[in-house]
C-alpha atoms as a PDB file:
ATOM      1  CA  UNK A   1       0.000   0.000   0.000  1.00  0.00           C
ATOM      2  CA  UNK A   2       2.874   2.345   1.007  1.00  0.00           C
ATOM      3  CA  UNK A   3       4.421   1.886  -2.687  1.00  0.00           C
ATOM      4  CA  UNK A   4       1.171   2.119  -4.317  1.00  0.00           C
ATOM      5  CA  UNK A   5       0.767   5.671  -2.334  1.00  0.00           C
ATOM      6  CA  UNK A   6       4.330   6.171  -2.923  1.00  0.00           C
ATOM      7  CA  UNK A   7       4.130   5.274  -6.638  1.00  0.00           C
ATOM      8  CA  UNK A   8       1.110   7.517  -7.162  1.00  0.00           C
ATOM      9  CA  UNK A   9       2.966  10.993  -5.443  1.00  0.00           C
ATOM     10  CA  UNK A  10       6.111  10.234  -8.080  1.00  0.00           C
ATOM     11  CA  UNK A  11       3.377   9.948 -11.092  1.00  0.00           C
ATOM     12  CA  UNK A  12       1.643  12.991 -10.061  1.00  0.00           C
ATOM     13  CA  UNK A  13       4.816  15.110  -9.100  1.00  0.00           C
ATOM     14  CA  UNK A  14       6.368  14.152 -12.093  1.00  0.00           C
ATOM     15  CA  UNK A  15       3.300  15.678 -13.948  1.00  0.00           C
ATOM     16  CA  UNK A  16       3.010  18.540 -12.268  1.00  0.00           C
ATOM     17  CA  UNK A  17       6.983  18.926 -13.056  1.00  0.00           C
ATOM     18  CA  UNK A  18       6.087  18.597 -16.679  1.00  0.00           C
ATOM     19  CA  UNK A  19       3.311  20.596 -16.545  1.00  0.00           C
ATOM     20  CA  UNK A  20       5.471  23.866 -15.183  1.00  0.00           C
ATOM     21  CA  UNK A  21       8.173  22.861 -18.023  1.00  0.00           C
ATOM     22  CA  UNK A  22       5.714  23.117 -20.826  1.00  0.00           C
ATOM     23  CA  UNK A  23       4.401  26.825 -19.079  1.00  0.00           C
ATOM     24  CA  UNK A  24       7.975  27.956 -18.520  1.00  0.00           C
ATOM     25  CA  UNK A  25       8.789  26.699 -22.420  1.00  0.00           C
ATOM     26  CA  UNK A  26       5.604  28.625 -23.659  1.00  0.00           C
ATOM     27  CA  UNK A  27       6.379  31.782 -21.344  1.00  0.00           C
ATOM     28  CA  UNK A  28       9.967  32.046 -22.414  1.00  0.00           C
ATOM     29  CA  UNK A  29       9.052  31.636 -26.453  1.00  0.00           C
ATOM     30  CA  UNK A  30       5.775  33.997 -25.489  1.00  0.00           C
ATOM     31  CA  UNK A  31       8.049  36.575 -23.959  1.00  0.00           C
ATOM     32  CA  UNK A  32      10.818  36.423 -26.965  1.00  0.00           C
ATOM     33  CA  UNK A  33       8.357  36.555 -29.632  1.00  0.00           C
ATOM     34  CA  UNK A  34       7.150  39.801 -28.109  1.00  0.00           C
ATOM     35  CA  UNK A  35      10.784  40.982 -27.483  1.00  0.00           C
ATOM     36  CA  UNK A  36      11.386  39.815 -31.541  1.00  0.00           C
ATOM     37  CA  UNK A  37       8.156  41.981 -32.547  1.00  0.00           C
ATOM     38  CA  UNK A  38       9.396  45.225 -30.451  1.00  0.00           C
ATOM     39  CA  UNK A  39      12.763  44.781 -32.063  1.00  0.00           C
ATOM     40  CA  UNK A  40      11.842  44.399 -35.328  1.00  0.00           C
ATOM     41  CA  UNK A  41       9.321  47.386 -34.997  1.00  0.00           C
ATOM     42  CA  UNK A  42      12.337  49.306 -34.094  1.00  0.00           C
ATOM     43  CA  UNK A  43      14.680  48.485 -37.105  1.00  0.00           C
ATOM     44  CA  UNK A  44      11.422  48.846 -39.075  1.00  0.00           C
ATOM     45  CA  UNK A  45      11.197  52.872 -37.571  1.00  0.00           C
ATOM     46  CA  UNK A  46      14.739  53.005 -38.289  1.00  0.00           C
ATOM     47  CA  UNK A  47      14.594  51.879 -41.644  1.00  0.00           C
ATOM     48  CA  UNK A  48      11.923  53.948 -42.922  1.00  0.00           C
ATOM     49  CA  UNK A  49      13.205  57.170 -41.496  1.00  0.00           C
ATOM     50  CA  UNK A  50      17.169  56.443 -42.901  1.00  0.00           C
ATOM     51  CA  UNK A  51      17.842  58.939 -45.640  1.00  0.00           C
ATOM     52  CA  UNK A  52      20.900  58.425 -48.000  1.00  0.00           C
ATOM     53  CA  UNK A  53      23.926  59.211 -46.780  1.00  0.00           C
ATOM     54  CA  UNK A  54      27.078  61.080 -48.592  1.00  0.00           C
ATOM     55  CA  UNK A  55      30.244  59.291 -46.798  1.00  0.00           C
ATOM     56  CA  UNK A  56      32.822  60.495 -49.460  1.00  0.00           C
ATOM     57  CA  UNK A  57      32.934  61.597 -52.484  1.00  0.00           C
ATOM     58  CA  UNK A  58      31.572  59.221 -54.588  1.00  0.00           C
ATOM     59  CA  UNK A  59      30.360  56.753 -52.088  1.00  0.00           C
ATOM     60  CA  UNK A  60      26.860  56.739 -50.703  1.00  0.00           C
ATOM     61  CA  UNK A  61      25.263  54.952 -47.961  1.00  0.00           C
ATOM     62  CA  UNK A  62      21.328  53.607 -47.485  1.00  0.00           C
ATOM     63  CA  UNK A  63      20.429  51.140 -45.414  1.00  0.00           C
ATOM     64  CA  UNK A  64      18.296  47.973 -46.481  1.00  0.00           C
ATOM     65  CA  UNK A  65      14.978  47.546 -46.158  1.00  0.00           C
ATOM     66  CA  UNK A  66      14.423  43.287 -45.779  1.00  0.00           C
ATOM     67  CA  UNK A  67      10.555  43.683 -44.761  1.00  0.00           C
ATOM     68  CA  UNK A  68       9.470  42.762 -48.647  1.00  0.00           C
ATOM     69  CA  UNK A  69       7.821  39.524 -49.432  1.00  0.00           C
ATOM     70  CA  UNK A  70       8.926  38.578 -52.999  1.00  0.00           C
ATOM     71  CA  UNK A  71       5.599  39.596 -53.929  1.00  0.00           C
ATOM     72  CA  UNK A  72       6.735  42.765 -52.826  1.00  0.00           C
ATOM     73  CA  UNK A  73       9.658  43.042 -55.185  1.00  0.00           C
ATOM     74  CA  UNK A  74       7.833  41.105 -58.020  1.00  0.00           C
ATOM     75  CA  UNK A  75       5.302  44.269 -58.008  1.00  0.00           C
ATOM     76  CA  UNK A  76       7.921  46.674 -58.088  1.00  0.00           C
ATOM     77  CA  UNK A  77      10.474  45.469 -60.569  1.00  0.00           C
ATOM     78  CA  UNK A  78       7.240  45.075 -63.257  1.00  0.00           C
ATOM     79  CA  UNK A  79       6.375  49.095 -62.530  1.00  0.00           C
ATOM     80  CA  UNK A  80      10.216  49.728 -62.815  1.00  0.00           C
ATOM     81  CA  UNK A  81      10.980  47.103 -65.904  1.00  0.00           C
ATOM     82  CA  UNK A  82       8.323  44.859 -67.106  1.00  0.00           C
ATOM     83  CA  UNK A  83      10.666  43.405 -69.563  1.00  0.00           C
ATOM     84  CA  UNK A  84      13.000  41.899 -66.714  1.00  0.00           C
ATOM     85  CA  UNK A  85      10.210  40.958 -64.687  1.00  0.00           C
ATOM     86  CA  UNK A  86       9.130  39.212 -67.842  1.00  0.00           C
ATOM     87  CA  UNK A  87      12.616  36.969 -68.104  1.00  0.00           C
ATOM     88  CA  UNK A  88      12.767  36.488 -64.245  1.00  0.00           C
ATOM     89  CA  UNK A  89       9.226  35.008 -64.404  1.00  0.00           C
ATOM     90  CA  UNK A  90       9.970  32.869 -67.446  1.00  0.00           C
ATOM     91  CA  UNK A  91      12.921  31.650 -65.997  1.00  0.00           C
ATOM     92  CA  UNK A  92      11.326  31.197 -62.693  1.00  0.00           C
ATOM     93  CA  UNK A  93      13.518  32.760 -60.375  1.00  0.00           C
ATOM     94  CA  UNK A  94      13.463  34.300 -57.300  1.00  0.00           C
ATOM     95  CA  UNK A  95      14.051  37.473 -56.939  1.00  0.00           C
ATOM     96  CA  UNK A  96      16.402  38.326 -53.612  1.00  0.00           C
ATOM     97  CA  UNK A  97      16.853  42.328 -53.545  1.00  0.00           C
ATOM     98  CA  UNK A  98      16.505  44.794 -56.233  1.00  0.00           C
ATOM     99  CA  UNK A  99      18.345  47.786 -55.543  1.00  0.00           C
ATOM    100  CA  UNK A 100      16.841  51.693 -57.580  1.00  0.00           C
ATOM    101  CA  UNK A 101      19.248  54.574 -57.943  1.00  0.00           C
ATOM    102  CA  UNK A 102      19.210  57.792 -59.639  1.00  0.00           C
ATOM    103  CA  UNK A 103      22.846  58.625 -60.486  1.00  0.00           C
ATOM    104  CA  UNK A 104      24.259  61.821 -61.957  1.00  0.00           C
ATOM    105  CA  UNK A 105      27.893  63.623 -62.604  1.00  0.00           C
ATOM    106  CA  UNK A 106      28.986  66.517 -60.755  1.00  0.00           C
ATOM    107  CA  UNK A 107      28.991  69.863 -62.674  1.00  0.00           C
ATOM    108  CA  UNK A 108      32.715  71.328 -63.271  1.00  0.00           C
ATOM    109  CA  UNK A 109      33.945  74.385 -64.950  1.00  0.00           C
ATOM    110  CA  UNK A 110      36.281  73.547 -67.983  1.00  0.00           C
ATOM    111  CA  UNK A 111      38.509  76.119 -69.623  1.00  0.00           C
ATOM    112  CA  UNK A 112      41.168  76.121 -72.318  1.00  0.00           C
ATOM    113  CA  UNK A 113      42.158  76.853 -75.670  1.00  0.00           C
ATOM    114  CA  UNK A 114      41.426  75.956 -78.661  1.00  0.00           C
ATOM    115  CA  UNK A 115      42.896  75.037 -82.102  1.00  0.00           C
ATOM    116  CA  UNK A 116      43.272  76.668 -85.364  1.00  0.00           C
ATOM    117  CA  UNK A 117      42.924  74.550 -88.937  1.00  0.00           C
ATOM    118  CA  UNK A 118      46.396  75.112 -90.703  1.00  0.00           C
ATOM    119  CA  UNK A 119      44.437  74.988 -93.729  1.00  0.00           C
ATOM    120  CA  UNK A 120      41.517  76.511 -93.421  1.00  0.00           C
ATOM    121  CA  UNK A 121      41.404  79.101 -90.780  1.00  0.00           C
ATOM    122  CA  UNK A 122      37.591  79.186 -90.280  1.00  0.00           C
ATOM    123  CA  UNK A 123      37.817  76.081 -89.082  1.00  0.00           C
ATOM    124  CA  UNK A 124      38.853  75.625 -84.908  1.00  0.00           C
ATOM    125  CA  UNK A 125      39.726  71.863 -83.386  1.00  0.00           C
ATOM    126  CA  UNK A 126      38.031  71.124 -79.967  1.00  0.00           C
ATOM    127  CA  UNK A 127      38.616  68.508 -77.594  1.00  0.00           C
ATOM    128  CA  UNK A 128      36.592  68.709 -74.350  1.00  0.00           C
ATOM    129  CA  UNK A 129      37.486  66.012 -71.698  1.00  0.00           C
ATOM    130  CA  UNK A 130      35.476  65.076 -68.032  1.00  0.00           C
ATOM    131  CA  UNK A 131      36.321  65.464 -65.673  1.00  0.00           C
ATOM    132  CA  UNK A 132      40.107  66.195 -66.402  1.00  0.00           C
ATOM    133  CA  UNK A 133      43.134  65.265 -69.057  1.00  0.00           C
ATOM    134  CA  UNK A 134      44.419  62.775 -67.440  1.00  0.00           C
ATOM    135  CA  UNK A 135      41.319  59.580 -67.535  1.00  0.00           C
ATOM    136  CA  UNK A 136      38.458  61.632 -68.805  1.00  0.00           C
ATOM    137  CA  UNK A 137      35.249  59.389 -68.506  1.00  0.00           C
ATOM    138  CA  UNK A 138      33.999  61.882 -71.356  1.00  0.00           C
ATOM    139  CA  UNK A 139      35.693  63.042 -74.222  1.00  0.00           C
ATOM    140  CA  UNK A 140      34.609  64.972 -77.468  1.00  0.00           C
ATOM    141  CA  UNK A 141      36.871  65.611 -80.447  1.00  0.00           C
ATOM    142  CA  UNK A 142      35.858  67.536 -83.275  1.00  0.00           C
ATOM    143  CA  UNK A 143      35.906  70.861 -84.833  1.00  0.00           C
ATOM    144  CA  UNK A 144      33.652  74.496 -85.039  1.00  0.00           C
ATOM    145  CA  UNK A 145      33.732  76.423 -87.975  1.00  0.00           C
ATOM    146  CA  UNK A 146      33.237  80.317 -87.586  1.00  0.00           C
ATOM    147  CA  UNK A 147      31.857  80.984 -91.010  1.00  0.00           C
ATOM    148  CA  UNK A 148      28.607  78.538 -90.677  1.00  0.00           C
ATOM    149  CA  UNK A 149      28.722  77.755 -86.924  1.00  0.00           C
ATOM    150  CA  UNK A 150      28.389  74.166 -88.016  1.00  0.00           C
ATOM    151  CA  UNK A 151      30.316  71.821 -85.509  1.00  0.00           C
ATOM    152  CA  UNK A 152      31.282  68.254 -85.857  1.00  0.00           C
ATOM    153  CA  UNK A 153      32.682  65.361 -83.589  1.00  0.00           C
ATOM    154  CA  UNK A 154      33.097  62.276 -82.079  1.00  0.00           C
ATOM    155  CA  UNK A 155      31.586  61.510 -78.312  1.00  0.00           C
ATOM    156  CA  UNK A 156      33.885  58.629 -76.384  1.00  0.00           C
ATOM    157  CA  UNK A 157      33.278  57.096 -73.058  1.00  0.00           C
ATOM    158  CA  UNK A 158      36.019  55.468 -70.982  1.00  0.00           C
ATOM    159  CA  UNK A 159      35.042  53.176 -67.801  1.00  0.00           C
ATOM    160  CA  UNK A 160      32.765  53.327 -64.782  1.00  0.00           C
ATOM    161  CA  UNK A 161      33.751  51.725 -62.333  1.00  0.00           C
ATOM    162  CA  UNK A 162      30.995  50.748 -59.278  1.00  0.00           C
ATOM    163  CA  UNK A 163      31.303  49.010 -56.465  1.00  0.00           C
ATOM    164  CA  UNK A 164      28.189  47.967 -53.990  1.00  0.00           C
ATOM    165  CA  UNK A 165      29.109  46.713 -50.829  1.00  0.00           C
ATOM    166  CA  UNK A 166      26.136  45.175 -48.785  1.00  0.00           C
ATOM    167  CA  UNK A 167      27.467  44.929 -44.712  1.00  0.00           C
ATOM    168  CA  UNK A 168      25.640  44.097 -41.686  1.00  0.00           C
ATOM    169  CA  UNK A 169      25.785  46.331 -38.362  1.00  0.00           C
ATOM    170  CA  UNK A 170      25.623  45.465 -34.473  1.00  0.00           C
ATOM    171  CA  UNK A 171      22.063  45.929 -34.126  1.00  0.00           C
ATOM    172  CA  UNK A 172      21.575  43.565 -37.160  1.00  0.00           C
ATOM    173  CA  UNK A 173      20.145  45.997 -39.694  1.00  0.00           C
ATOM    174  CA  UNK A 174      21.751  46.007 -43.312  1.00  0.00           C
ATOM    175  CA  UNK A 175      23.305  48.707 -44.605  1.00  0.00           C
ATOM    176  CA  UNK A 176      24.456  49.225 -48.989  1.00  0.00           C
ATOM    177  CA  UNK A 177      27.051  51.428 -50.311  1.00  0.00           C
ATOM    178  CA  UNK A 178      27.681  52.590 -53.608  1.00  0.00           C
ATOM    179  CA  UNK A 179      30.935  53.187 -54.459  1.00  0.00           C
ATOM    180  CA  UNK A 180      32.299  55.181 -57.622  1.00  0.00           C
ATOM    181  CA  UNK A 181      34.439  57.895 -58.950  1.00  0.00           C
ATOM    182  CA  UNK A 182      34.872  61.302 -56.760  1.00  0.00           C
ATOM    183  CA  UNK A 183      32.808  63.226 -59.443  1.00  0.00           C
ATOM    184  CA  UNK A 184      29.600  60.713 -59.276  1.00  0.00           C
ATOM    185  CA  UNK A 185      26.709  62.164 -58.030  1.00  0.00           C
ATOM    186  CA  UNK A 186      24.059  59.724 -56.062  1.00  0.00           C
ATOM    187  CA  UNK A 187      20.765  61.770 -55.716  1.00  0.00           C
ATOM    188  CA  UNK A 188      18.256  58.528 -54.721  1.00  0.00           C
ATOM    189  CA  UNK A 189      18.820  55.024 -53.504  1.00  0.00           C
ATOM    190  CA  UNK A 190      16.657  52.049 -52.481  1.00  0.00           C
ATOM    191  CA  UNK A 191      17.231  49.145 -51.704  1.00  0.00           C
ATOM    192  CA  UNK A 192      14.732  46.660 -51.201  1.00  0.00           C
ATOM    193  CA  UNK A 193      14.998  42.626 -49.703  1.00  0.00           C
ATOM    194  CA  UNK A 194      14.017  39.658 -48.685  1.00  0.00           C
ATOM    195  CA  UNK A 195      14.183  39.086 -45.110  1.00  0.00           C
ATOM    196  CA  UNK A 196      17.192  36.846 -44.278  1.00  0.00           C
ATOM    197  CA  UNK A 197      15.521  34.065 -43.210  1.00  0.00           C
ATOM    198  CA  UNK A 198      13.551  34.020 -46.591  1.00  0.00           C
ATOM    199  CA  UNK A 199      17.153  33.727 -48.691  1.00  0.00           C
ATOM    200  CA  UNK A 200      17.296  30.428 -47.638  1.00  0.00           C
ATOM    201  CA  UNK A 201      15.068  27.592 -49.592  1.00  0.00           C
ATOM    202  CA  UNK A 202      15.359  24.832 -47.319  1.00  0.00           C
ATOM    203  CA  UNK A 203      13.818  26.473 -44.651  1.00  0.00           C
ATOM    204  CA  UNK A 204      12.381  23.752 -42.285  1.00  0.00           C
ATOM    205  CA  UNK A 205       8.999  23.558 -41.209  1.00  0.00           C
ATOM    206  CA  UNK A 206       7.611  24.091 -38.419  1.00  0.00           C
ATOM    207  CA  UNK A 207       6.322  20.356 -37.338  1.00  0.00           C
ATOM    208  CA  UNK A 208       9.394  18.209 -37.154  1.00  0.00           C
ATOM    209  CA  UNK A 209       9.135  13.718 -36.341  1.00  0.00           C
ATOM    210  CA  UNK A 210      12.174  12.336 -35.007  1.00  0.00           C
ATOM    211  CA  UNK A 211      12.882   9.024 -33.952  1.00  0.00           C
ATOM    212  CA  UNK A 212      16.199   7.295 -32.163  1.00  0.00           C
ATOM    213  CA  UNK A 213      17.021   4.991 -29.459  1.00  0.00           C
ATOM    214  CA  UNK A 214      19.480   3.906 -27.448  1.00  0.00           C
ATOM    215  CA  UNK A 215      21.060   1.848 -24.242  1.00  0.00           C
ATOM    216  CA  UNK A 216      20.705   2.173 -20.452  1.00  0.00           C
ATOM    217  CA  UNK A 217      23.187   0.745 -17.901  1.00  0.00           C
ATOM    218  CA  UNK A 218      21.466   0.203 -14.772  1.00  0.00           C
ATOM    219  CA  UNK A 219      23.186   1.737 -11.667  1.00  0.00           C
ATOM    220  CA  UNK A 220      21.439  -0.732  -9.566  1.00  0.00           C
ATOM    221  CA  UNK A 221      21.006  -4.127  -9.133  1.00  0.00           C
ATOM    222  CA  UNK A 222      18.292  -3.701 -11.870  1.00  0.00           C
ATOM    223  CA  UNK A 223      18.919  -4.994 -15.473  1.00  0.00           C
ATOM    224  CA  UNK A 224      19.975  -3.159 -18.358  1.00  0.00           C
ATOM    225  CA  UNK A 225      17.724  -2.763 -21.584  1.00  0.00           C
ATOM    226  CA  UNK A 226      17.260  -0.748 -24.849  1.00  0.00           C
ATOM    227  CA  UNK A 227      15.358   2.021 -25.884  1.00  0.00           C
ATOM    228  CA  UNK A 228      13.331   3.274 -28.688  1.00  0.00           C
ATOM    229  CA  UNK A 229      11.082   6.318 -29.153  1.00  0.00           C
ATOM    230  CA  UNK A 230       9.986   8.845 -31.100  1.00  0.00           C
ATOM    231  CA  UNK A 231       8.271  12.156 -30.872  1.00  0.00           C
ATOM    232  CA  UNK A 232       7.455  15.708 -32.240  1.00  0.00           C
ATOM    233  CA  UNK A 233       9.362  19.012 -32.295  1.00  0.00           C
ATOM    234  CA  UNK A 234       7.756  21.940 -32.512  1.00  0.00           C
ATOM    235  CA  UNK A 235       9.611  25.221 -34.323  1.00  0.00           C
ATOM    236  CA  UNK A 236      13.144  23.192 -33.135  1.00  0.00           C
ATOM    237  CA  UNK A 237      12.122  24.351 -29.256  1.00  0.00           C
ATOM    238  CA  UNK A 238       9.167  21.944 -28.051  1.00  0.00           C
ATOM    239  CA  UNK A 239       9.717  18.188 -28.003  1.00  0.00           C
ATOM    240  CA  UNK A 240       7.423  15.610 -27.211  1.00  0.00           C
ATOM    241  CA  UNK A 241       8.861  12.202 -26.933  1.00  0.00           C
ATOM    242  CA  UNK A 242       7.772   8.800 -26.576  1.00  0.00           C
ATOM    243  CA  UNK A 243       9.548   6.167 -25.381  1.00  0.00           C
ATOM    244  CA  UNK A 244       9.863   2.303 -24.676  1.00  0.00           C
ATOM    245  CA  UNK A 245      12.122   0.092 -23.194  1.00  0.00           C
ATOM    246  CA  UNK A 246      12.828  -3.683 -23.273  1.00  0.00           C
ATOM    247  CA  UNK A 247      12.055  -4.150 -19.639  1.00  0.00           C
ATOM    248  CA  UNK A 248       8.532  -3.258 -20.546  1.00  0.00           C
ATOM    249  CA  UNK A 249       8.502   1.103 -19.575  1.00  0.00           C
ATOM    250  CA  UNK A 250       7.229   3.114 -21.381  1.00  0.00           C
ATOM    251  CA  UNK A 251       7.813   6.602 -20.972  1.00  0.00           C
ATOM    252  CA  UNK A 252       6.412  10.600 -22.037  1.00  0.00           C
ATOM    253  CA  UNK A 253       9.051  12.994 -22.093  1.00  0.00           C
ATOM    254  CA  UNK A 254       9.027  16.858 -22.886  1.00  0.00           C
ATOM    255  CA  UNK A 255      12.276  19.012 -23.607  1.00  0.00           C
ATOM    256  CA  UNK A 256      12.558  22.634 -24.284  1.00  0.00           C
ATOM    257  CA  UNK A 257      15.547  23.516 -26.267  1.00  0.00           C
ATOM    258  CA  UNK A 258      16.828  27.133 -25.052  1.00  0.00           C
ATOM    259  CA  UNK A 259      18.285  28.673 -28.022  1.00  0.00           C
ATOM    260  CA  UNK A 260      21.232  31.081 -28.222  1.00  0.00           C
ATOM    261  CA  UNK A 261      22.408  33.531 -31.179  1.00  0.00           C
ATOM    262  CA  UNK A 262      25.666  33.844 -31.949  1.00  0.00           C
ATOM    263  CA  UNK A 263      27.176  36.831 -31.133  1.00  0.00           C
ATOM    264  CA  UNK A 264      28.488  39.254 -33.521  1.00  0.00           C
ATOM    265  CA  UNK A 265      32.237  40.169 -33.498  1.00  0.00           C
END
């Protein structure tokens, strides 16, 4: 009678044990989902009122806004280009980020001389370079003559080069730079994304089945046995599990799996 009674306060304390676990599990994801909605609302008031920012000359900065569902982008890329959005969707891809910018060239003041046809003296040779002599991005050769006003010559480009450099800060936002010559001109920028999580196509679900087993060494004079079981895992932090044993237990179990971020260096 004693181990009946005895048997019965282990059964119901363990219960009651389980019982708080599963209500300190659901508190603790309860309280870090709210925590994860006031941060995000943050980066999300951050975002929205970041304006584009001159570092250097040449080199902008705008932060990223990842709060886009690709139906988000998909909309805007067939307003901005309906003939890309036409590929992308024929080639059924996914589209990640897609990044808008207005770009212009910074007004200079060129002066020099010009000069005069040996044979015909009506006639005056130009060259105009930007922004200087030495690796003008723009150059125009040709000549003016003084008699009709007519003018003739030949436009030439050299190189671009751009850089975009996509980092991520402390507090975890995103931030893009554009990087060019000293004399380009960035007047609008932005940059819209996925959310991280969403760059990834083998996200897991939710619902997870696991199974496993395994030996136990009795400490007693009991005997040993095996294990099996299997069970249910819940967003990778609530696990149910089943279990049985060969000397005819069977067992419920519940874990919560506490999980840590990384920190950032």
């Amino acid at each position: 009678m004693f181990n009946m009674k005895n048997l019965n306060f282990n059964t119901i304390l363990l219960i009651v044990l389980i019982i708080i676990i599963v209500f300190l599990g659901w508190k603790l994801d309860y309280l870090k989902s709210k925590n994860d909605d006031a941060l995000d609302a943050l980066k999300k008031s951050i975002i929205m009122n970041d304006s584009l920012t001159k570092e250097a000359d040449g080199r902008y900065a705008k932060l990223v806004n990842y709060y886009n569902t690709e139906k988000d982008l998909k909309n805007e890329l067939k307003k901005s280009n309906e003939d890309l959005y036409k590929v992308i969707k024929k080639e059924d891809e996914k589209i990640l980020s897609l990044t808008s910018a207005v770009i212009t060239l910074q007004g200079i003041v060129n002066e020099g001389f010009v000069n005069l046809d040996s044979i015909d003296t009506n006639k005056v040779h130009l060259v105009i370079k930007y922004p200087d002599d030495k690796k003008p991005f723009i150059k125009w050769d040709g000549s003016i003559d003084k008699l009709s006003n007519y003018y003739k010559g030949e436009w030439s480009f050299g190189e671009l080069p751009l850089q975009i450099v996509l980092t991520e800060e402390k507090r975890g936002l995103w931030k893009s730079r554009l990087v060019g010559p000293e004399w380009l001109k960035v007047d609008s920028m932005s940059i819209n994304s996925l959310p991280p999580q969403d760059y990834d196509n083998n996200t897991l679900k939710k619902l997870q089945f696991f199974v496993g087993g395994g030996y136990i060494k009795s400490l007693s004079e009991g005997p040993n046995g095996v294990i099996i079981g299997g069970g249910l895992s819940y967003n990778g932090k609530h696990n149910l599990l089943l279990q049985a044993t060969t000397n005819k237990e069977l067992g419920l179990s519940y874990y919560y799996n506490f999980q840590t971020k990384k920190k950032k260096k």
